[in-house]
PDB file of N, CA and C in Angstrom:
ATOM      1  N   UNK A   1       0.826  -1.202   0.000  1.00  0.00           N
ATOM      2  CA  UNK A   1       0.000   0.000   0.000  1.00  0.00           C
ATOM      3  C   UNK A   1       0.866   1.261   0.000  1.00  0.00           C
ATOM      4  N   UNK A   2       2.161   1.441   0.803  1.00  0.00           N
ATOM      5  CA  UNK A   2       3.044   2.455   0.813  1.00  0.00           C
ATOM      6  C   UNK A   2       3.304   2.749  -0.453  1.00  0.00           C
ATOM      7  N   UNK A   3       4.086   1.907  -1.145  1.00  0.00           N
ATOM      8  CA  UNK A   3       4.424   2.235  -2.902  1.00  0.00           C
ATOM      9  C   UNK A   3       3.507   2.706  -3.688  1.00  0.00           C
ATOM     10  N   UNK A   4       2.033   2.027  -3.024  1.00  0.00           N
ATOM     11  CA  UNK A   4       1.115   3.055  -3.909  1.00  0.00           C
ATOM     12  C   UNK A   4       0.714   4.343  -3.955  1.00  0.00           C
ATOM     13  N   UNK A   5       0.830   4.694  -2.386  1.00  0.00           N
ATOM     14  CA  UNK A   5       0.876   6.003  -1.739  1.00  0.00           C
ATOM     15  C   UNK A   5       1.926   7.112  -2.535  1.00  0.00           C
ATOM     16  N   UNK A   6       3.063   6.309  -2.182  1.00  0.00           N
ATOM     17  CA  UNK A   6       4.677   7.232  -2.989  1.00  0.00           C
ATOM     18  C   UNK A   6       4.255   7.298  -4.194  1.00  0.00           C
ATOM     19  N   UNK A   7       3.547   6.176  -5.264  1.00  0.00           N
ATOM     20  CA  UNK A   7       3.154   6.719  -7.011  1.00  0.00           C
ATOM     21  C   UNK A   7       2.519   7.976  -6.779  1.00  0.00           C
ATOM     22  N   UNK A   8       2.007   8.469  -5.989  1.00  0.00           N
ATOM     23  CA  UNK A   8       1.140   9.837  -5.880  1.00  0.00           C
ATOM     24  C   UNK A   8       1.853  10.658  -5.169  1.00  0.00           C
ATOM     25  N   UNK A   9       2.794  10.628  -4.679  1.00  0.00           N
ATOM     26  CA  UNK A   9       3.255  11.502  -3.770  1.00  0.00           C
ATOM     27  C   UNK A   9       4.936  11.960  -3.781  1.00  0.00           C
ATOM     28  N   UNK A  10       5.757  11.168  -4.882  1.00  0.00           N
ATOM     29  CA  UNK A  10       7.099  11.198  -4.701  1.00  0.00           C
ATOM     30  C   UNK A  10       7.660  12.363  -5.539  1.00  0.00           C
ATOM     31  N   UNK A  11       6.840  12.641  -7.161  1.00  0.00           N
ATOM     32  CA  UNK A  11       6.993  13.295  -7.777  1.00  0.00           C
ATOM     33  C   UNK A  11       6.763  14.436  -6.860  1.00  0.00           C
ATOM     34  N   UNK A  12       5.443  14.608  -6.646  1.00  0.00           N
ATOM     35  CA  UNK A  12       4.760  16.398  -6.025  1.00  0.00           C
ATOM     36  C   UNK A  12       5.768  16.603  -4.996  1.00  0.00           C
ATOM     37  N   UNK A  13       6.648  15.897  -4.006  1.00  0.00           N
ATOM     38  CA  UNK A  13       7.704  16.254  -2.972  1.00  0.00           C
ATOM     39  C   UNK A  13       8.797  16.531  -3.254  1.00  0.00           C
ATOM     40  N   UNK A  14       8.729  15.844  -4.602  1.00  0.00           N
ATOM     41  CA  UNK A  14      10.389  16.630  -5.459  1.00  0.00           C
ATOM     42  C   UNK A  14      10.477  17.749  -5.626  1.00  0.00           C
ATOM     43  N   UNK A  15       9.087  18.171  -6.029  1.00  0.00           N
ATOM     44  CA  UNK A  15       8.989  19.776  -6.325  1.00  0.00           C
ATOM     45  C   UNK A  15       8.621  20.885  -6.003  1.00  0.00           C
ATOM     46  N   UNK A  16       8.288  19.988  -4.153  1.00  0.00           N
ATOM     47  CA  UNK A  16       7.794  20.985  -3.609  1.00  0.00           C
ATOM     48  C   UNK A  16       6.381  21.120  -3.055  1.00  0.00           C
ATOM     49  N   UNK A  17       5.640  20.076  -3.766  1.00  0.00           N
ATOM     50  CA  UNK A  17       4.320  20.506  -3.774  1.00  0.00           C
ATOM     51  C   UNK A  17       3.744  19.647  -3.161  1.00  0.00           C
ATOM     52  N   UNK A  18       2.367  19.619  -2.558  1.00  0.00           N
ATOM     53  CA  UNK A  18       1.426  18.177  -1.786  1.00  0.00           C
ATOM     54  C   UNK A  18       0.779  17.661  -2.999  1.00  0.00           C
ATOM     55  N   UNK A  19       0.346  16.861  -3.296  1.00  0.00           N
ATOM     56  CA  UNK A  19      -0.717  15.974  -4.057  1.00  0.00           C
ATOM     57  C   UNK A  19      -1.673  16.971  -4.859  1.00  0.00           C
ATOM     58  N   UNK A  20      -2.309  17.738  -3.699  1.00  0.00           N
ATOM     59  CA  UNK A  20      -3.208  18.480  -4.436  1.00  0.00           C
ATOM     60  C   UNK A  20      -2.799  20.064  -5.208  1.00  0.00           C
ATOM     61  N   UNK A  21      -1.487  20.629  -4.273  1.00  0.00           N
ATOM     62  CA  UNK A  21      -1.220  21.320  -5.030  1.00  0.00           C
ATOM     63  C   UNK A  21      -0.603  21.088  -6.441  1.00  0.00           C
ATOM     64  N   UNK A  22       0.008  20.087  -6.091  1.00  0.00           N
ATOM     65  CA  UNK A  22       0.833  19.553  -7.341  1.00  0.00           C
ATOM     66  C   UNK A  22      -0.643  19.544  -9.274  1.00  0.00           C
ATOM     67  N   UNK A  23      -1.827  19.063  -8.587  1.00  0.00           N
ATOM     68  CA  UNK A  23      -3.049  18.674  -8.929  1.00  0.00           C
ATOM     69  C   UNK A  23      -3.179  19.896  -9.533  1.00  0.00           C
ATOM     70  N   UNK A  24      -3.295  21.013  -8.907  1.00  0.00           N
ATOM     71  CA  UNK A  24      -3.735  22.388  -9.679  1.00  0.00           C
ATOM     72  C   UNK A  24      -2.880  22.798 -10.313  1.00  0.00           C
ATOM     73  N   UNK A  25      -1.203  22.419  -9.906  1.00  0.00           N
ATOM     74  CA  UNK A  25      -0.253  23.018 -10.600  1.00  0.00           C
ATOM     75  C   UNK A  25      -0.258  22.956 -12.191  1.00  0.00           C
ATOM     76  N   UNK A  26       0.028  21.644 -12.036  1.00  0.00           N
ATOM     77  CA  UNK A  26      -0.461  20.308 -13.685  1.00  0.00           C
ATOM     78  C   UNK A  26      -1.412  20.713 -14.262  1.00  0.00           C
ATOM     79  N   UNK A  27      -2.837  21.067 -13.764  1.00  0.00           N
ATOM     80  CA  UNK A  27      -4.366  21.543 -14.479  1.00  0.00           C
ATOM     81  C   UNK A  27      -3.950  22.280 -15.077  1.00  0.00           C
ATOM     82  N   UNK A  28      -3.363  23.548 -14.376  1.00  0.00           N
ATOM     83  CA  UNK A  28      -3.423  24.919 -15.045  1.00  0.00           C
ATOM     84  C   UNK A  28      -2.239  24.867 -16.235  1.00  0.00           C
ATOM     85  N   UNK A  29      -1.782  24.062 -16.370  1.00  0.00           N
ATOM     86  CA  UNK A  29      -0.615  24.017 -17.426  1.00  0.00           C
ATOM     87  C   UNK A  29      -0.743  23.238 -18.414  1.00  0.00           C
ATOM     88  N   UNK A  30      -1.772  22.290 -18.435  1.00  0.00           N
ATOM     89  CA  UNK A  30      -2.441  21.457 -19.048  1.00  0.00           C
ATOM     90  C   UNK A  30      -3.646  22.409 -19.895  1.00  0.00           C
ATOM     91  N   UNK A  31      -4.380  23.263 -19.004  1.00  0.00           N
ATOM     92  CA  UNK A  31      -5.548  23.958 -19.549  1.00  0.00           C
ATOM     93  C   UNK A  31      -4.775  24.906 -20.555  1.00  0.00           C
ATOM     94  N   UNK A  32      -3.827  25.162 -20.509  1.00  0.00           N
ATOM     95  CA  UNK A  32      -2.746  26.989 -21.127  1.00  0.00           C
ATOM     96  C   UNK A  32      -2.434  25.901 -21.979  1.00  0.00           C
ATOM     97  N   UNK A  33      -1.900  25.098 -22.126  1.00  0.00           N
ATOM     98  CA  UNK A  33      -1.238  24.122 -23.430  1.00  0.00           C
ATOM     99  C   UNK A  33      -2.717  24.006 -24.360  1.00  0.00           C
ATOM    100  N   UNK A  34      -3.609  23.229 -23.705  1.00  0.00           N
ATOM    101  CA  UNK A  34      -4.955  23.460 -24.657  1.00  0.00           C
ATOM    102  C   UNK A  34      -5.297  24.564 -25.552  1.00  0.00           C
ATOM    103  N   UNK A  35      -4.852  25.555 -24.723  1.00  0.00           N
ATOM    104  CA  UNK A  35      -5.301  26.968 -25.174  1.00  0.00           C
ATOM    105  C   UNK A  35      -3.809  27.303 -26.387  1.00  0.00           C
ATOM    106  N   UNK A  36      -3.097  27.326 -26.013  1.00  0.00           N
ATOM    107  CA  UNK A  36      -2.097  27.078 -27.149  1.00  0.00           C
ATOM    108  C   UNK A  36      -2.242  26.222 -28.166  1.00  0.00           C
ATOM    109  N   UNK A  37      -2.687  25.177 -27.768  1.00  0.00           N
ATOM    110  CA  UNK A  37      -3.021  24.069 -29.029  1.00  0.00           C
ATOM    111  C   UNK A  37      -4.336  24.432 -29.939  1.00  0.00           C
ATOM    112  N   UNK A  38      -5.150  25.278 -29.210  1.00  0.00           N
ATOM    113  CA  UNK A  38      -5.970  25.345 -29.972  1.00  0.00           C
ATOM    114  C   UNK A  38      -6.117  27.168 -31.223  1.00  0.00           C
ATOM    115  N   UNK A  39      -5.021  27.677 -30.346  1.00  0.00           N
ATOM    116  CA  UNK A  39      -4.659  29.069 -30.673  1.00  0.00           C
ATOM    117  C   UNK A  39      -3.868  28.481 -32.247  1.00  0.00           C
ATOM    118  N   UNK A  40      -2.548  27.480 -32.173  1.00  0.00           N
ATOM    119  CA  UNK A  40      -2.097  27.397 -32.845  1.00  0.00           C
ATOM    120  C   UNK A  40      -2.828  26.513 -34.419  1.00  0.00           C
ATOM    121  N   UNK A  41      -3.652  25.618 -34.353  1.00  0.00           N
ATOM    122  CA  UNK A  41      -4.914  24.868 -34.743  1.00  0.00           C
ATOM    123  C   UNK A  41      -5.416  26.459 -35.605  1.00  0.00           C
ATOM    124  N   UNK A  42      -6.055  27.156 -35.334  1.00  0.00           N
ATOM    125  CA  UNK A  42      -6.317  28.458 -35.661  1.00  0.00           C
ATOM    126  C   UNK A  42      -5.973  29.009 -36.533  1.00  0.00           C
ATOM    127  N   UNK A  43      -4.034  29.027 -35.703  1.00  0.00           N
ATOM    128  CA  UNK A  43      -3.293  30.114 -36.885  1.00  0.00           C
ATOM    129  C   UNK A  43      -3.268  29.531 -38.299  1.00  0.00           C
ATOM    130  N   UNK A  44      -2.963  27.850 -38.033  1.00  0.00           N
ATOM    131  CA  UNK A  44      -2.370  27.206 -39.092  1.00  0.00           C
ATOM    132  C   UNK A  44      -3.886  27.246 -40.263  1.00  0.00           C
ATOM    133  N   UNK A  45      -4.880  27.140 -39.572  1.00  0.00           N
ATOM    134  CA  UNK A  45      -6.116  27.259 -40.694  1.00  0.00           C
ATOM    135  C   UNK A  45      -6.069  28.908 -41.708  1.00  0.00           C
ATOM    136  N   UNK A  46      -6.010  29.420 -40.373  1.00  0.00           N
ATOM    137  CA  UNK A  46      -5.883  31.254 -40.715  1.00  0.00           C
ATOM    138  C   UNK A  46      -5.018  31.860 -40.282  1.00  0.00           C
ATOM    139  N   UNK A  47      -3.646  31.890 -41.316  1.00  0.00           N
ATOM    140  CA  UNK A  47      -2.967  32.304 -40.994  1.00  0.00           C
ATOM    141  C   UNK A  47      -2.792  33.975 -40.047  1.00  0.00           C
ATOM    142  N   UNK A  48      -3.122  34.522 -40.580  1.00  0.00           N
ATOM    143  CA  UNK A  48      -3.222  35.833 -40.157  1.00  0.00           C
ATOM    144  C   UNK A  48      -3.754  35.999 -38.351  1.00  0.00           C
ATOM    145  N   UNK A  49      -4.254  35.199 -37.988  1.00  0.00           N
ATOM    146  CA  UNK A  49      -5.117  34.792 -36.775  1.00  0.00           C
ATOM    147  C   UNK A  49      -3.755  34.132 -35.744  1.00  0.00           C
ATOM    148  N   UNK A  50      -3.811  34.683 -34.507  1.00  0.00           N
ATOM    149  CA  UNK A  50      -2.748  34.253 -33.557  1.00  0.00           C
ATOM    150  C   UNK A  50      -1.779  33.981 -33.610  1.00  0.00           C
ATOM    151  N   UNK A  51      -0.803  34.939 -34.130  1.00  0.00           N
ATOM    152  CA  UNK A  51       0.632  34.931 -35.234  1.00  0.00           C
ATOM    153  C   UNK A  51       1.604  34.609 -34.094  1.00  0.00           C
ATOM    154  N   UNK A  52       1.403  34.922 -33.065  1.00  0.00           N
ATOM    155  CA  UNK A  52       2.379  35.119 -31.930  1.00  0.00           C
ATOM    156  C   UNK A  52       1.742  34.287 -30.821  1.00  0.00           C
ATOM    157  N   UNK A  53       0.505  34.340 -30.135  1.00  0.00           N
ATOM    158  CA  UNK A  53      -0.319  33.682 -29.409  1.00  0.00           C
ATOM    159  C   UNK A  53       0.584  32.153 -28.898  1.00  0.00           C
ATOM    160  N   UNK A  54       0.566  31.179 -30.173  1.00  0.00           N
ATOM    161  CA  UNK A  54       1.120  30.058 -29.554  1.00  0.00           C
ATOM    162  C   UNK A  54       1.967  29.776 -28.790  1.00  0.00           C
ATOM    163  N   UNK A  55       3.585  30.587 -29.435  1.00  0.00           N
ATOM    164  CA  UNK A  55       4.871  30.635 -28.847  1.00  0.00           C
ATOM    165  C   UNK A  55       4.905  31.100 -27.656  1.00  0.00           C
ATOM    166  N   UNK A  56       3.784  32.651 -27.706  1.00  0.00           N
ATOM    167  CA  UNK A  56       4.103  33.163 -26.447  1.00  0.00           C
ATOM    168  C   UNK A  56       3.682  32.872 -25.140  1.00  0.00           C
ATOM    169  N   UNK A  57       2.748  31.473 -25.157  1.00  0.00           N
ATOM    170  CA  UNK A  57       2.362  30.386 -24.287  1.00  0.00           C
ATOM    171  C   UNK A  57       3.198  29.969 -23.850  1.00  0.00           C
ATOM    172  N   UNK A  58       3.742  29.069 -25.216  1.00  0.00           N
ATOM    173  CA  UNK A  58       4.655  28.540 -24.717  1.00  0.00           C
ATOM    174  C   UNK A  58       5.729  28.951 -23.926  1.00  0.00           C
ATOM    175  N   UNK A  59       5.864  29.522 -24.063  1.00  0.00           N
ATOM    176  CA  UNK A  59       7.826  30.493 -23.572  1.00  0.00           C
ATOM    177  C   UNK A  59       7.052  31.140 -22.091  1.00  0.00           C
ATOM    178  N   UNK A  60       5.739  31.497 -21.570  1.00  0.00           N
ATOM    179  CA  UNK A  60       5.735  31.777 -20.856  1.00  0.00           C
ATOM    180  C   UNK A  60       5.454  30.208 -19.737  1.00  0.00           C
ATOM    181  N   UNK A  61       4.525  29.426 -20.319  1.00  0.00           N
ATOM    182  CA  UNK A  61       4.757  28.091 -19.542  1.00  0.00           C
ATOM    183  C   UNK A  61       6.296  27.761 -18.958  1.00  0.00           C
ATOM    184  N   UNK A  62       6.933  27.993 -19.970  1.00  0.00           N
ATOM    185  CA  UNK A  62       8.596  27.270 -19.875  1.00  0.00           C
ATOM    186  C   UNK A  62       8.847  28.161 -18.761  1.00  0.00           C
ATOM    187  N   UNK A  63       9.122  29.785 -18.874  1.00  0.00           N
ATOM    188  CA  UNK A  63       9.477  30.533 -17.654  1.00  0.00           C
ATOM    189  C   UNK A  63       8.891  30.035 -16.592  1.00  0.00           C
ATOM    190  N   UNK A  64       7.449  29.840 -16.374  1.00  0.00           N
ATOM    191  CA  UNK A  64       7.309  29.161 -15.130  1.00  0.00           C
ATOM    192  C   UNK A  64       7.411  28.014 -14.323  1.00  0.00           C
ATOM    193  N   UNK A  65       7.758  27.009 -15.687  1.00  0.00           N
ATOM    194  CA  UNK A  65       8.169  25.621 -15.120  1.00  0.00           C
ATOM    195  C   UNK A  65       9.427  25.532 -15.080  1.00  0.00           C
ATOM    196  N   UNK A  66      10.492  26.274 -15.672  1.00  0.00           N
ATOM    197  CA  UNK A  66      11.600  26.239 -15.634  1.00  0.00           C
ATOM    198  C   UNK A  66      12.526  26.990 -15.397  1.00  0.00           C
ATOM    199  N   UNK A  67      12.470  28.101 -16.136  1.00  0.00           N
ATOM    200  CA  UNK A  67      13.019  29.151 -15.752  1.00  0.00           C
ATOM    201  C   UNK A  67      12.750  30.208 -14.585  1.00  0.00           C
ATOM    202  N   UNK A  68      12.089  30.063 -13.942  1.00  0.00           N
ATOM    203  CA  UNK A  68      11.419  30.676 -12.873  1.00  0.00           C
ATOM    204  C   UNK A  68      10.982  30.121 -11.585  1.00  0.00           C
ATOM    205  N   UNK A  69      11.207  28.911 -11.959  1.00  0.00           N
ATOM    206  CA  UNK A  69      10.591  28.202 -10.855  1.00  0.00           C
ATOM    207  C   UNK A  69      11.293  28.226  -9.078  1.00  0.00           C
ATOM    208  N   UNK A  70      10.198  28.629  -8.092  1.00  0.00           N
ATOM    209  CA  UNK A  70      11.159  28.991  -6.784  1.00  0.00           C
ATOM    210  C   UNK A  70      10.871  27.521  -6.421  1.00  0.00           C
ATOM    211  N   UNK A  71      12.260  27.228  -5.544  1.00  0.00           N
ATOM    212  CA  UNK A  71      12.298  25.904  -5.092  1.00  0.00           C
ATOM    213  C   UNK A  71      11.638  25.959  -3.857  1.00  0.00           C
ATOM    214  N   UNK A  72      10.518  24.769  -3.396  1.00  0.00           N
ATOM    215  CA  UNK A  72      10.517  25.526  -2.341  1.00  0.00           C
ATOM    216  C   UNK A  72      10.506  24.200  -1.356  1.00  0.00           C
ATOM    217  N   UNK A  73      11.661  23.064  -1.881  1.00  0.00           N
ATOM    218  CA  UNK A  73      12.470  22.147  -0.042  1.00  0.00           C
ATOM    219  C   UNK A  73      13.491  23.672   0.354  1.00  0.00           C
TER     220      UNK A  73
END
């Protein structure tokens, strides 16, 4: 039962986070990728339509998962 516990819990402590924060962390970065995916879906039909939109998702996701990220053990 422990090991099953740690599948849920080993990642989110690496990074800081409990289960559930970890839970909202993931959503909201999951929901912004959607929104990029579907921004970019868009451009590629119409071009002229969200010329910049996709990337600048992206690159801001990355700053916050990576480049920005406060450690917080």
């Amino acid at each position: 039962m422990s090991s099953l516990i740690a599948a849920f819990t080993d990642h989110p402590r690496s990074v800081g986070e409990s289960y559930w924060e970890h839970l909202g962390v993931a959503s909201s970065f999951s929901a912004k990728l959607l929104l990029a995916a579907l921004a970019c879906m868009m451009h590629a039909l119409l071009p002229f339509l969200f010329v910049k939109t996709g990337s600048q998702m992206i690159t801001e996701l990355h700053d916050r998962m990576v480049a920005n990220r406060v450690t917080k053990l």
